[in-house]
Protein backbone atom coordinates (compact mmCIF):
# COMPACT_ATOMS: atom_id res chain seq x y z
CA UNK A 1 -9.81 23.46 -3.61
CA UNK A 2 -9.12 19.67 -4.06
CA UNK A 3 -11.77 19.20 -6.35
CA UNK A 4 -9.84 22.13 -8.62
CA UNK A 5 -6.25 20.78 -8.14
CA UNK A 6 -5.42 23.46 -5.76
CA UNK A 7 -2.77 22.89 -2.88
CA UNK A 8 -1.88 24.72 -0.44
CA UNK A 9 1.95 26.08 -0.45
CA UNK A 10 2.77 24.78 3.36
CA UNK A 11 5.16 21.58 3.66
CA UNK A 12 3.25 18.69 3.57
CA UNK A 13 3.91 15.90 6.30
CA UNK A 14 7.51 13.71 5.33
CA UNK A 15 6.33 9.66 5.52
CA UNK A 16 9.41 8.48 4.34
CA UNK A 17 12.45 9.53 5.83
CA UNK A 18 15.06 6.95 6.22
CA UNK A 19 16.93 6.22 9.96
CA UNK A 20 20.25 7.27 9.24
CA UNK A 21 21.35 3.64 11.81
CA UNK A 22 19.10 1.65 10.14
CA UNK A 23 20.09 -1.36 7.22
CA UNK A 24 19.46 -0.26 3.64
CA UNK A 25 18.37 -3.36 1.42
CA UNK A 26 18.71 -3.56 -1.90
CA UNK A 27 16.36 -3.44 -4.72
CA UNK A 28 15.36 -6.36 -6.20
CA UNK A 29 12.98 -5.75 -8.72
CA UNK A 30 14.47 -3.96 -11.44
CA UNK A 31 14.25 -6.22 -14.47
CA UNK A 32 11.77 -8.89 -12.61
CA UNK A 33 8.95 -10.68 -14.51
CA UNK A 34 6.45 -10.59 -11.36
CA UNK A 35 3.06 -12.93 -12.97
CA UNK A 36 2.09 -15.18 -10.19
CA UNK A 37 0.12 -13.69 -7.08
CA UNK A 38 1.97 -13.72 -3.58
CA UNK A 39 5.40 -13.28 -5.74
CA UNK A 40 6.13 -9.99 -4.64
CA UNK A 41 4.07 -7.83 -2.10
CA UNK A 42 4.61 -3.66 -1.26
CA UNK A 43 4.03 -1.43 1.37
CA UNK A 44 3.51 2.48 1.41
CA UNK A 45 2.19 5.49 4.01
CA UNK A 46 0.11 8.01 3.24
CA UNK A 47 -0.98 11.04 4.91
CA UNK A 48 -4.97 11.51 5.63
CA UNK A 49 -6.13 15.53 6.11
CA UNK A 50 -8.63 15.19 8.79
CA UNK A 51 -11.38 17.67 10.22
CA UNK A 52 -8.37 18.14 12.87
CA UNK A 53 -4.71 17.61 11.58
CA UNK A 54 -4.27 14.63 10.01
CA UNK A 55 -3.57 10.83 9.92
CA UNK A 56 -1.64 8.43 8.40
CA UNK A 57 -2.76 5.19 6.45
CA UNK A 58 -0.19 2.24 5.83
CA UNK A 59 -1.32 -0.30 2.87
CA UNK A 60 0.09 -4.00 2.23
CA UNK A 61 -0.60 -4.69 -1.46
CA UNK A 62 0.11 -7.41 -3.73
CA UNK A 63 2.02 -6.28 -6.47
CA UNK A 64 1.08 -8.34 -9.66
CA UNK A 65 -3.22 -8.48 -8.79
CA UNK A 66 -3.00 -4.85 -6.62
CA UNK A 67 -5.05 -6.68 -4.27
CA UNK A 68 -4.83 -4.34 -0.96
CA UNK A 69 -4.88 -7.59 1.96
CA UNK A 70 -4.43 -5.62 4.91
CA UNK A 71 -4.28 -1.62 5.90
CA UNK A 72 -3.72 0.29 8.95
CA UNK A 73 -4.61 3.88 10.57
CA UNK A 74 -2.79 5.80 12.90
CA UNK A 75 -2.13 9.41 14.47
CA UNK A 76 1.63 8.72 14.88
CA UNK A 77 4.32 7.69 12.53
CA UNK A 78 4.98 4.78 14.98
CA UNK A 79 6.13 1.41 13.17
CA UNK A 80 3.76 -0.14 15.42
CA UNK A 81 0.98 0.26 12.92
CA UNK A 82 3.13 -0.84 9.74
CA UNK A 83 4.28 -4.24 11.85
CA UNK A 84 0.52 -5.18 12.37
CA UNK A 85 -0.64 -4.45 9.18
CA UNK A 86 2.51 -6.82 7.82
CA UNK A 87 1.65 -9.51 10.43
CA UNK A 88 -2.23 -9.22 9.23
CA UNK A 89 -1.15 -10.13 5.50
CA UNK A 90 0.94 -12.88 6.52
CA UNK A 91 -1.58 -14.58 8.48
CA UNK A 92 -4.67 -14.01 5.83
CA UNK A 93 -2.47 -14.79 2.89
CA UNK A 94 0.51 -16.21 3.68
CA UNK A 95 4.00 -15.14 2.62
CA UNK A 96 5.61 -13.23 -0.78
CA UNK A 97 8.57 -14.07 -1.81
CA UNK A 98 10.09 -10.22 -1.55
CA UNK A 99 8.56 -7.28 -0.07
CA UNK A 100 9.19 -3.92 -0.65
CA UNK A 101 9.05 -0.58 0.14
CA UNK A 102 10.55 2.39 0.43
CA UNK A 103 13.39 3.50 2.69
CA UNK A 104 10.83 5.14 5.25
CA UNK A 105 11.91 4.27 9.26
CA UNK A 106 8.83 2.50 9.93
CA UNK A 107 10.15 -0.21 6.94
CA UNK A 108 13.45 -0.59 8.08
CA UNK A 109 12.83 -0.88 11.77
CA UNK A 110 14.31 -3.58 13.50
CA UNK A 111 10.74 -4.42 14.27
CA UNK A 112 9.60 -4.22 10.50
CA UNK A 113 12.41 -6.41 9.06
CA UNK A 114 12.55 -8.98 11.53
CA UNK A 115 9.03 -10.01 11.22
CA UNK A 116 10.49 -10.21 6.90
CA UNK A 117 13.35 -12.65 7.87
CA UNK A 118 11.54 -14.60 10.61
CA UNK A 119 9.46 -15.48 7.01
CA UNK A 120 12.31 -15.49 5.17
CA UNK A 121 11.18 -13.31 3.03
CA UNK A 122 13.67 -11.19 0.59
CA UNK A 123 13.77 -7.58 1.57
CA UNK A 124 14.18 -5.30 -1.23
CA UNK A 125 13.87 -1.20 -0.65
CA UNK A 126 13.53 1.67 -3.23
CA UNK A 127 16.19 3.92 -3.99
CA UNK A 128 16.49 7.22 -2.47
CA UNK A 129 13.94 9.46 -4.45
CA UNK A 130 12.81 7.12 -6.92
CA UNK A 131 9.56 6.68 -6.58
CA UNK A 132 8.58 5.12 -9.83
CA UNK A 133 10.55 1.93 -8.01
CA UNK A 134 7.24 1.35 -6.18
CA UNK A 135 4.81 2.41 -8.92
CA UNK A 136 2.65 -0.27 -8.16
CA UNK A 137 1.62 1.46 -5.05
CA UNK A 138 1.79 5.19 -5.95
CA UNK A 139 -0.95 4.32 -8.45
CA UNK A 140 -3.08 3.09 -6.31
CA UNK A 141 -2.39 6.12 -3.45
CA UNK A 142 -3.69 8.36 -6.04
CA UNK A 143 -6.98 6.64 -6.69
CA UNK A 144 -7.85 6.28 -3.31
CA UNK A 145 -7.12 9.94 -2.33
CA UNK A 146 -9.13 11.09 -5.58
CA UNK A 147 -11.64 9.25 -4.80
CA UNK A 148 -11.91 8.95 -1.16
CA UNK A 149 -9.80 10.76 0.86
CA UNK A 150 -10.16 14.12 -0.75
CA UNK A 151 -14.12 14.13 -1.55
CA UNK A 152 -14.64 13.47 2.51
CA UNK A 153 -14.20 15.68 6.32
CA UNK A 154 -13.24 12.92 8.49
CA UNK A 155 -14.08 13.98 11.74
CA UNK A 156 -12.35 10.95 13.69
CA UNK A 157 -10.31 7.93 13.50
CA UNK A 158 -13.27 5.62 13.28
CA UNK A 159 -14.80 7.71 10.40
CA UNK A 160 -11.93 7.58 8.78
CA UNK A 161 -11.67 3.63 9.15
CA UNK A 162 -15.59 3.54 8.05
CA UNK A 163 -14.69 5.51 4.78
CA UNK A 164 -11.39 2.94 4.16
CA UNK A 165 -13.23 -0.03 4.98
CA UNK A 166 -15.54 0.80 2.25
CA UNK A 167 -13.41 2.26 -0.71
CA UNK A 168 -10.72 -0.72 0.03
CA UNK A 169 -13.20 -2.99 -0.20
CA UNK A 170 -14.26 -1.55 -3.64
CA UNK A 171 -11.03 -1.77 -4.94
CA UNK A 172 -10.36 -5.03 -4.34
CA UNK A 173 -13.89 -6.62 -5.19
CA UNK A 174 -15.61 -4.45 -7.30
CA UNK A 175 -13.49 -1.97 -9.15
CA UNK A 176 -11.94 -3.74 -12.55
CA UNK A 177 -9.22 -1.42 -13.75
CA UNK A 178 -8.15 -1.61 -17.42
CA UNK A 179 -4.84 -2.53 -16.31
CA UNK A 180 -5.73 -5.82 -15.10
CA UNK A 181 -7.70 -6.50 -18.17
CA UNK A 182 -10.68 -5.05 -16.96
CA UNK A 183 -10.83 -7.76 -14.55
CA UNK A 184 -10.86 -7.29 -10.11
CA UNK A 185 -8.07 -7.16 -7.87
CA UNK A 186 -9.65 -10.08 -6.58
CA UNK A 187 -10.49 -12.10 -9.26
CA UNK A 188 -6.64 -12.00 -10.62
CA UNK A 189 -5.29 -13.05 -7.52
CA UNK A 190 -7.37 -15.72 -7.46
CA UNK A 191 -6.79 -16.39 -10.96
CA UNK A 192 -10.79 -16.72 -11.98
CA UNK A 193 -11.78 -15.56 -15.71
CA UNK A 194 -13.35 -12.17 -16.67
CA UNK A 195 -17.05 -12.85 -15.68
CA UNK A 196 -17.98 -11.66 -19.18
CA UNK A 197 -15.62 -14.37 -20.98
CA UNK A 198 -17.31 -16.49 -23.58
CA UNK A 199 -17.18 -20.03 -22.07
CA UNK A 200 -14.71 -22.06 -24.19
């Protein structure tokens, strides 16, 4: 049925519904010229079918290479999951300048934000039901479940982190999309030429 586009008709599981006590940030992005790496960096939760019920995967991403520095797993909605996979980018790659995400509870937990400002890092949030706000991300949802998530049976959380590990790792070191110039995640955050560039 995924391989055909067919879905089935029951409600999928919600991952971003706001906390009607929690802060809503603004948006900061609309209009923004984002070129250098580390400028601006995104967040987003997906749902993950499993053999059993399901899962749900939290990404960090930077937004103008798509590099994917750190990603979590978990069988709860729990911010828990979404702090450690911040705390992870921050300590690999240092700080953005804004993050954002959507207005999900697990981004605007006290938790969540307070690891932002303790950084001093610019929160910005999506509005409510605009998701081409964090485009960056969606795009990169879909060609993961395409290409990963639907085309396995995870049987377990540690299958399911086996699978990731891999297909992540593709993305971000292997996989040159045309929208980066046919050039790796990696290689534009690091700012290295196309390795088929005639030398100067």
């Amino acid at each position: 049925m995924r391989l055909m586009g067919i879905e089935a008709v029951y409600p999928e599981p919600h991952t971003s519904r706001p906390h009607p006590q929690h802060r809503i940030y603004p948006y900061w992005l609309r209009g923004l010229t984002i070129d250098p790496p580390n400028q601006v960096r995104a967040a987003d939760i997906t749902y993950v079918s499993m053999e059993r019920g399901f899962m749900y995967l939290v990404a960090v991403m930077d937004w103008h290479s798509r590099k994917i520095p750190s990603w979590r797993v978990s069988d709860t909605l729990d911010s828990d999951f979404c702090n450690q996979s911040l705390q992870e980018a921050l300590q690999r790659y240092g700080k953005p300048e804004i993050f954002n995400t959507d207005q999900g509870a697990q981004f605007t937990s006290n938790g969540f934000t307070q690891i932002l400002k303790d950084h001093q890092i610019a929160i910005s949030l999506d509005g409510r039901g605009r998701c081409q706000d964090n485009i960056v991300v969606e795009r990169p949802w879909w060609t993961i479940k395409h290409n990963c998530l639907y085309l396995h049976s995870f049987s377990s959380g540690s299958e399911l982190r086996h699978g990731l590990e891999q297909w992540i790792s593709f993305c971000n070191y292997e996989r040159a999309p045309s929208t980066l110039d046919d050039r790796t995640p990696d290689e534009v955050y690091y700012g290295l030429p196309h390795p088929f560039a005639e030398a100067a």
